[in-house]
N, C-alpha and C. Protein backbone atom coordinates (compact mmCIF):
# COMPACT_ATOMS: atom_id res chain seq x y z
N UNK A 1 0.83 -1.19 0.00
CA UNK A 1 0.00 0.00 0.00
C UNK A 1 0.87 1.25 0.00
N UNK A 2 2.21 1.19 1.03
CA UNK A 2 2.95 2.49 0.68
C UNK A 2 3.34 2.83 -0.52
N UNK A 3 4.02 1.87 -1.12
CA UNK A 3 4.45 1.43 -2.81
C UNK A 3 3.55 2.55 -3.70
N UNK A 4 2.39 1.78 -3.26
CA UNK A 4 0.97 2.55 -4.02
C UNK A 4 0.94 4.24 -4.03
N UNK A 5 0.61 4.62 -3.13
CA UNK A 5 0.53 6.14 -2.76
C UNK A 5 1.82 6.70 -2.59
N UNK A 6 3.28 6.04 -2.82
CA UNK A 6 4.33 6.72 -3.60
C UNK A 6 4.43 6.83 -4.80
N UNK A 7 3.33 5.91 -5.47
CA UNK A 7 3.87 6.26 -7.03
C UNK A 7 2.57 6.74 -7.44
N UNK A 8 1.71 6.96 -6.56
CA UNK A 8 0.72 8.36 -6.84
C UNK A 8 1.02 9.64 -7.18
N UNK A 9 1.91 9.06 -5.61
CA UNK A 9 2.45 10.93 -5.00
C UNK A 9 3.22 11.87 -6.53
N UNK A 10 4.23 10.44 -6.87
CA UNK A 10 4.86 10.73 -7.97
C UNK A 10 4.64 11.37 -8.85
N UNK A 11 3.63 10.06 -9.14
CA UNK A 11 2.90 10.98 -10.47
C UNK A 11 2.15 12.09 -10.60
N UNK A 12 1.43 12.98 -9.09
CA UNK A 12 1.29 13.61 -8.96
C UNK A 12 2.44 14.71 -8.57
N UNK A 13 2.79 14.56 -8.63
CA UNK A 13 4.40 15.70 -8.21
C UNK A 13 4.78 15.67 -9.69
N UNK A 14 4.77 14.58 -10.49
CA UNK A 14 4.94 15.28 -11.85
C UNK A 14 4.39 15.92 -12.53
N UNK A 15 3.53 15.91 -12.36
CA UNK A 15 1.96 16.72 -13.19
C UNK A 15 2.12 18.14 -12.42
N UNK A 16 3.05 18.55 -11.79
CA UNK A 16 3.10 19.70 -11.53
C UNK A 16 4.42 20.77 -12.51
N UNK A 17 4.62 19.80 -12.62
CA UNK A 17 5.16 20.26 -14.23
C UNK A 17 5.05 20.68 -15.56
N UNK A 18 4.03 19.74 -15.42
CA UNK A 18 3.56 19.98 -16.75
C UNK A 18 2.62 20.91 -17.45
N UNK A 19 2.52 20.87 -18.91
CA UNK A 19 2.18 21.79 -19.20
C UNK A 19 0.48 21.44 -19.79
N UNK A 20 -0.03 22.97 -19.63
CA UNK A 20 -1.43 22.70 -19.69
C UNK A 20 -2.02 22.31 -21.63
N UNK A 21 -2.80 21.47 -21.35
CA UNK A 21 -3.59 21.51 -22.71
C UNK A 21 -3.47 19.99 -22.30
N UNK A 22 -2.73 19.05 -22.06
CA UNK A 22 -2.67 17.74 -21.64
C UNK A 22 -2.98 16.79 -22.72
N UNK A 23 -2.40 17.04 -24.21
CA UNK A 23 -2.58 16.19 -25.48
C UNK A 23 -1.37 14.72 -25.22
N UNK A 24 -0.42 15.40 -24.52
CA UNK A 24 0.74 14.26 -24.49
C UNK A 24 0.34 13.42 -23.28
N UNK A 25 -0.29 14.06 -22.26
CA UNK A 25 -0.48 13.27 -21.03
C UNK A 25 -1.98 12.32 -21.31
N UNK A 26 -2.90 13.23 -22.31
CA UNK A 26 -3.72 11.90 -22.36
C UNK A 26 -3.31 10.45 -23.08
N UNK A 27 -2.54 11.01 -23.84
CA UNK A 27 -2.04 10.00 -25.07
C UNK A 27 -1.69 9.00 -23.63
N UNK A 28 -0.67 9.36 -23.16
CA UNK A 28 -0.28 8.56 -21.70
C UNK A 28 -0.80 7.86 -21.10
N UNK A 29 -1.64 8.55 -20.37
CA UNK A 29 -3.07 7.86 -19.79
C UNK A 29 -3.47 6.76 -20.19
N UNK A 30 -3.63 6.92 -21.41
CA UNK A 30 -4.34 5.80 -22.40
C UNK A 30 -3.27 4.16 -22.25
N UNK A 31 -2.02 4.90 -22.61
CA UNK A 31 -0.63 3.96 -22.65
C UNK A 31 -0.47 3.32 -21.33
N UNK A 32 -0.55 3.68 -20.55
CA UNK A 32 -0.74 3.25 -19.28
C UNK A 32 -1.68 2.10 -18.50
N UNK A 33 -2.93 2.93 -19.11
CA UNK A 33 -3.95 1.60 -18.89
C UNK A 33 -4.18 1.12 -19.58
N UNK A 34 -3.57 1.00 -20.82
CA UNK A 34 -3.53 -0.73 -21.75
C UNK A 34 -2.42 -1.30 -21.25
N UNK A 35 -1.62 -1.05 -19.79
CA UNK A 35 -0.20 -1.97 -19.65
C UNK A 35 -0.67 -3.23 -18.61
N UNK A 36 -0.14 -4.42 -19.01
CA UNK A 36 -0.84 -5.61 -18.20
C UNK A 36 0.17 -6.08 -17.79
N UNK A 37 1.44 -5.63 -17.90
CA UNK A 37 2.80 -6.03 -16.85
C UNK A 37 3.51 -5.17 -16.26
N UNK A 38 4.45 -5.29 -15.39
CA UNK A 38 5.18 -3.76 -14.68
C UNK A 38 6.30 -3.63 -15.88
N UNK A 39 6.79 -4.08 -16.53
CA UNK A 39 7.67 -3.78 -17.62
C UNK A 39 7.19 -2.70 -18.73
N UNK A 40 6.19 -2.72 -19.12
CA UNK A 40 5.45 -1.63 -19.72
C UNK A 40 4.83 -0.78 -18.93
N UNK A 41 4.20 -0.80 -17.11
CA UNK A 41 4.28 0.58 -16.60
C UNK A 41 5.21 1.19 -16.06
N UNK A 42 6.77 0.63 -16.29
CA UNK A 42 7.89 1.40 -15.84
C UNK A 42 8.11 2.12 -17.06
N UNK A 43 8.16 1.20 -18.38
CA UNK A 43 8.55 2.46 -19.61
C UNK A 43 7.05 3.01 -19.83
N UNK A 44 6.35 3.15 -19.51
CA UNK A 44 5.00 4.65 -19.38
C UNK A 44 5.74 5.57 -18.58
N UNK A 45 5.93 5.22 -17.72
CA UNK A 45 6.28 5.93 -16.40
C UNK A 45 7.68 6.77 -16.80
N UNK A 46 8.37 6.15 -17.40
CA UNK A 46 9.77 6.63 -17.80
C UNK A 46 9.39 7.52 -19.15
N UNK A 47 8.30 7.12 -19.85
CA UNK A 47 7.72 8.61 -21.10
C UNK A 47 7.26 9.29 -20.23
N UNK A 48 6.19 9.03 -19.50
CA UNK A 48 6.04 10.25 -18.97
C UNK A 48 6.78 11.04 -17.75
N UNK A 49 7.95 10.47 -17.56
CA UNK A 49 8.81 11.52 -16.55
C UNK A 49 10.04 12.48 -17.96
N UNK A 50 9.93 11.69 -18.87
CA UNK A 50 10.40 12.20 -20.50
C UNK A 50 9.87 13.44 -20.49
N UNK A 51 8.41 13.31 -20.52
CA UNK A 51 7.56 14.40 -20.92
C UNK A 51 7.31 15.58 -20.10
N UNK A 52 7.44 15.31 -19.22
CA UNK A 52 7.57 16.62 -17.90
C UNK A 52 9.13 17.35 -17.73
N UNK A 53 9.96 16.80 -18.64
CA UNK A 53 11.07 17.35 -18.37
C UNK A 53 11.07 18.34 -19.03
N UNK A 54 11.55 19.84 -19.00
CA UNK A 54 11.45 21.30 -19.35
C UNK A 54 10.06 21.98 -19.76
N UNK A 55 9.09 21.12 -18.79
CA UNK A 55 7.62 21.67 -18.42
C UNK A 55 8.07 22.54 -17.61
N UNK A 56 7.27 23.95 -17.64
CA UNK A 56 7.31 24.69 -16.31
C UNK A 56 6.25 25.18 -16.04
N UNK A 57 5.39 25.21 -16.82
CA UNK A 57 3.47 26.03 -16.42
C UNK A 57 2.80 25.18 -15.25
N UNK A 58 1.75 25.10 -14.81
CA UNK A 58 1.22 25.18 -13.88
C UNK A 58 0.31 23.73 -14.65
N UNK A 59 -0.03 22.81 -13.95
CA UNK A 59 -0.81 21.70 -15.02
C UNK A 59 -2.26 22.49 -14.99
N UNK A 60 -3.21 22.05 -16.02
CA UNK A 60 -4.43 22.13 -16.03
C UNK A 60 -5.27 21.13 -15.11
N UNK A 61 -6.44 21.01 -15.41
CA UNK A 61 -7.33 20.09 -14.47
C UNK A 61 -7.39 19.06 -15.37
N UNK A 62 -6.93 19.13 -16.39
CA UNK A 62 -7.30 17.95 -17.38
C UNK A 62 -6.00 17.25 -17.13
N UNK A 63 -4.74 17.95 -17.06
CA UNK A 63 -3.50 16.96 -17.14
C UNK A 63 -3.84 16.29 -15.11
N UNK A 64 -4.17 17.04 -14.64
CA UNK A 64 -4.35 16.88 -13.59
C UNK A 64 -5.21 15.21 -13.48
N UNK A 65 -5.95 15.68 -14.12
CA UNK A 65 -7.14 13.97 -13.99
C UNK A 65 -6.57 12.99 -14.65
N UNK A 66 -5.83 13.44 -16.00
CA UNK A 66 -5.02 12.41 -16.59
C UNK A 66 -3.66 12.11 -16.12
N UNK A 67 -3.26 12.26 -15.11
CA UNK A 67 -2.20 11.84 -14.26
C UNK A 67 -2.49 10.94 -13.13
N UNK A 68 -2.97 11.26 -12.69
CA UNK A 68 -4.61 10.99 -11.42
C UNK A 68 -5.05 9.19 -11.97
N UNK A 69 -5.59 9.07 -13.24
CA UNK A 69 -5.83 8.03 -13.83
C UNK A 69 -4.74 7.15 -14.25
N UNK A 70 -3.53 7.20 -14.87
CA UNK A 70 -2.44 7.17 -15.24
C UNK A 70 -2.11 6.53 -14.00
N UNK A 71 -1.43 7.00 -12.87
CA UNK A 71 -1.01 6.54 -11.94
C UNK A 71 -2.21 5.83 -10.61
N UNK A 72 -3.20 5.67 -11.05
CA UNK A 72 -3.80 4.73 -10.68
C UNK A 72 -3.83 2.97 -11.61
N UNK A 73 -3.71 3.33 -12.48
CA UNK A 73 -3.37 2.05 -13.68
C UNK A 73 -2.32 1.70 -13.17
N UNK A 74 -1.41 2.21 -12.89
CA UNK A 74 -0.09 2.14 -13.13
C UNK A 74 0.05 1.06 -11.52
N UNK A 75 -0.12 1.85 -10.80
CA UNK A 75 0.67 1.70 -9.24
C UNK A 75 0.13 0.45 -8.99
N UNK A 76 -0.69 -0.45 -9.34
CA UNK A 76 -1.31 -2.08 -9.31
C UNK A 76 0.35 -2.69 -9.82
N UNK A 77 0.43 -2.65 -11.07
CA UNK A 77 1.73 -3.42 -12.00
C UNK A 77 3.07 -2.64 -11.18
N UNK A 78 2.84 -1.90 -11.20
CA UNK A 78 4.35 -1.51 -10.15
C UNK A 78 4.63 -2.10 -8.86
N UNK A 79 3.74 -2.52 -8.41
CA UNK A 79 3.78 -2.64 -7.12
C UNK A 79 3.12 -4.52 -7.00
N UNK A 80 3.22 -4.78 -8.03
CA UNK A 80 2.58 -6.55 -7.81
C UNK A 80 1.62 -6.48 -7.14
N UNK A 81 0.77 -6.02 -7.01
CA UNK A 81 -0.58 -5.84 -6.00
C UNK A 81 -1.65 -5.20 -7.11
C-alpha cells in the first residue's frame, strides 16, 4: 500500500510540471492503462517523466485527472498488487 501512494504521489508531483492543454499526457493515460505487466508501466512511467522534463506552467485540471488516472493504472503493476 505504501508502494501505491508513492507512485501516486509521484505521479502527482509530476503533473506539476507539466504543461497545460494535456494532449501528451492523455495520449499517456491511455498507454498506461492498456499496460498488463510492470515492464510496460515502468517504460509509461519513464515517457512520462520524459515528458515533464522542461515543463514549467502550472498543469491544467485535465492533465491533472489524466495523471490521477495514469497513476492509478499504473501503481497495481508496479507494485505486484
Amino acid at each position: 500500500m505504501k508502494t501505491a501512494i508513492t507512485a501516486a504521489l509521484l505521479a502527482l508531483s509530476i503533473a506539476a510540471c507539466s504543461k497545460s492543454g494535456g494532449g501528451g499526457l492523455q495520449g499517456l493515460k491511455k498507454e498506461a492503462c492498456a499496460c498488463k505487466d510492470a515492464a510496460c508501466a515502468k517504460a509509461v512511467n519513464a515517457k512520462m517523466d520524459k515528458y515533464m522534463d522542461g515543463q514549467t506552467s502550472m498543469p491544467s485540471a485535465d492533465d491533472m485527472k489524466a495523471v490521477s488516472e495514469a497513476a492509478v493504472c499504473l501503481a497495481p503493476l508496479m507494485t505486484g498488487k
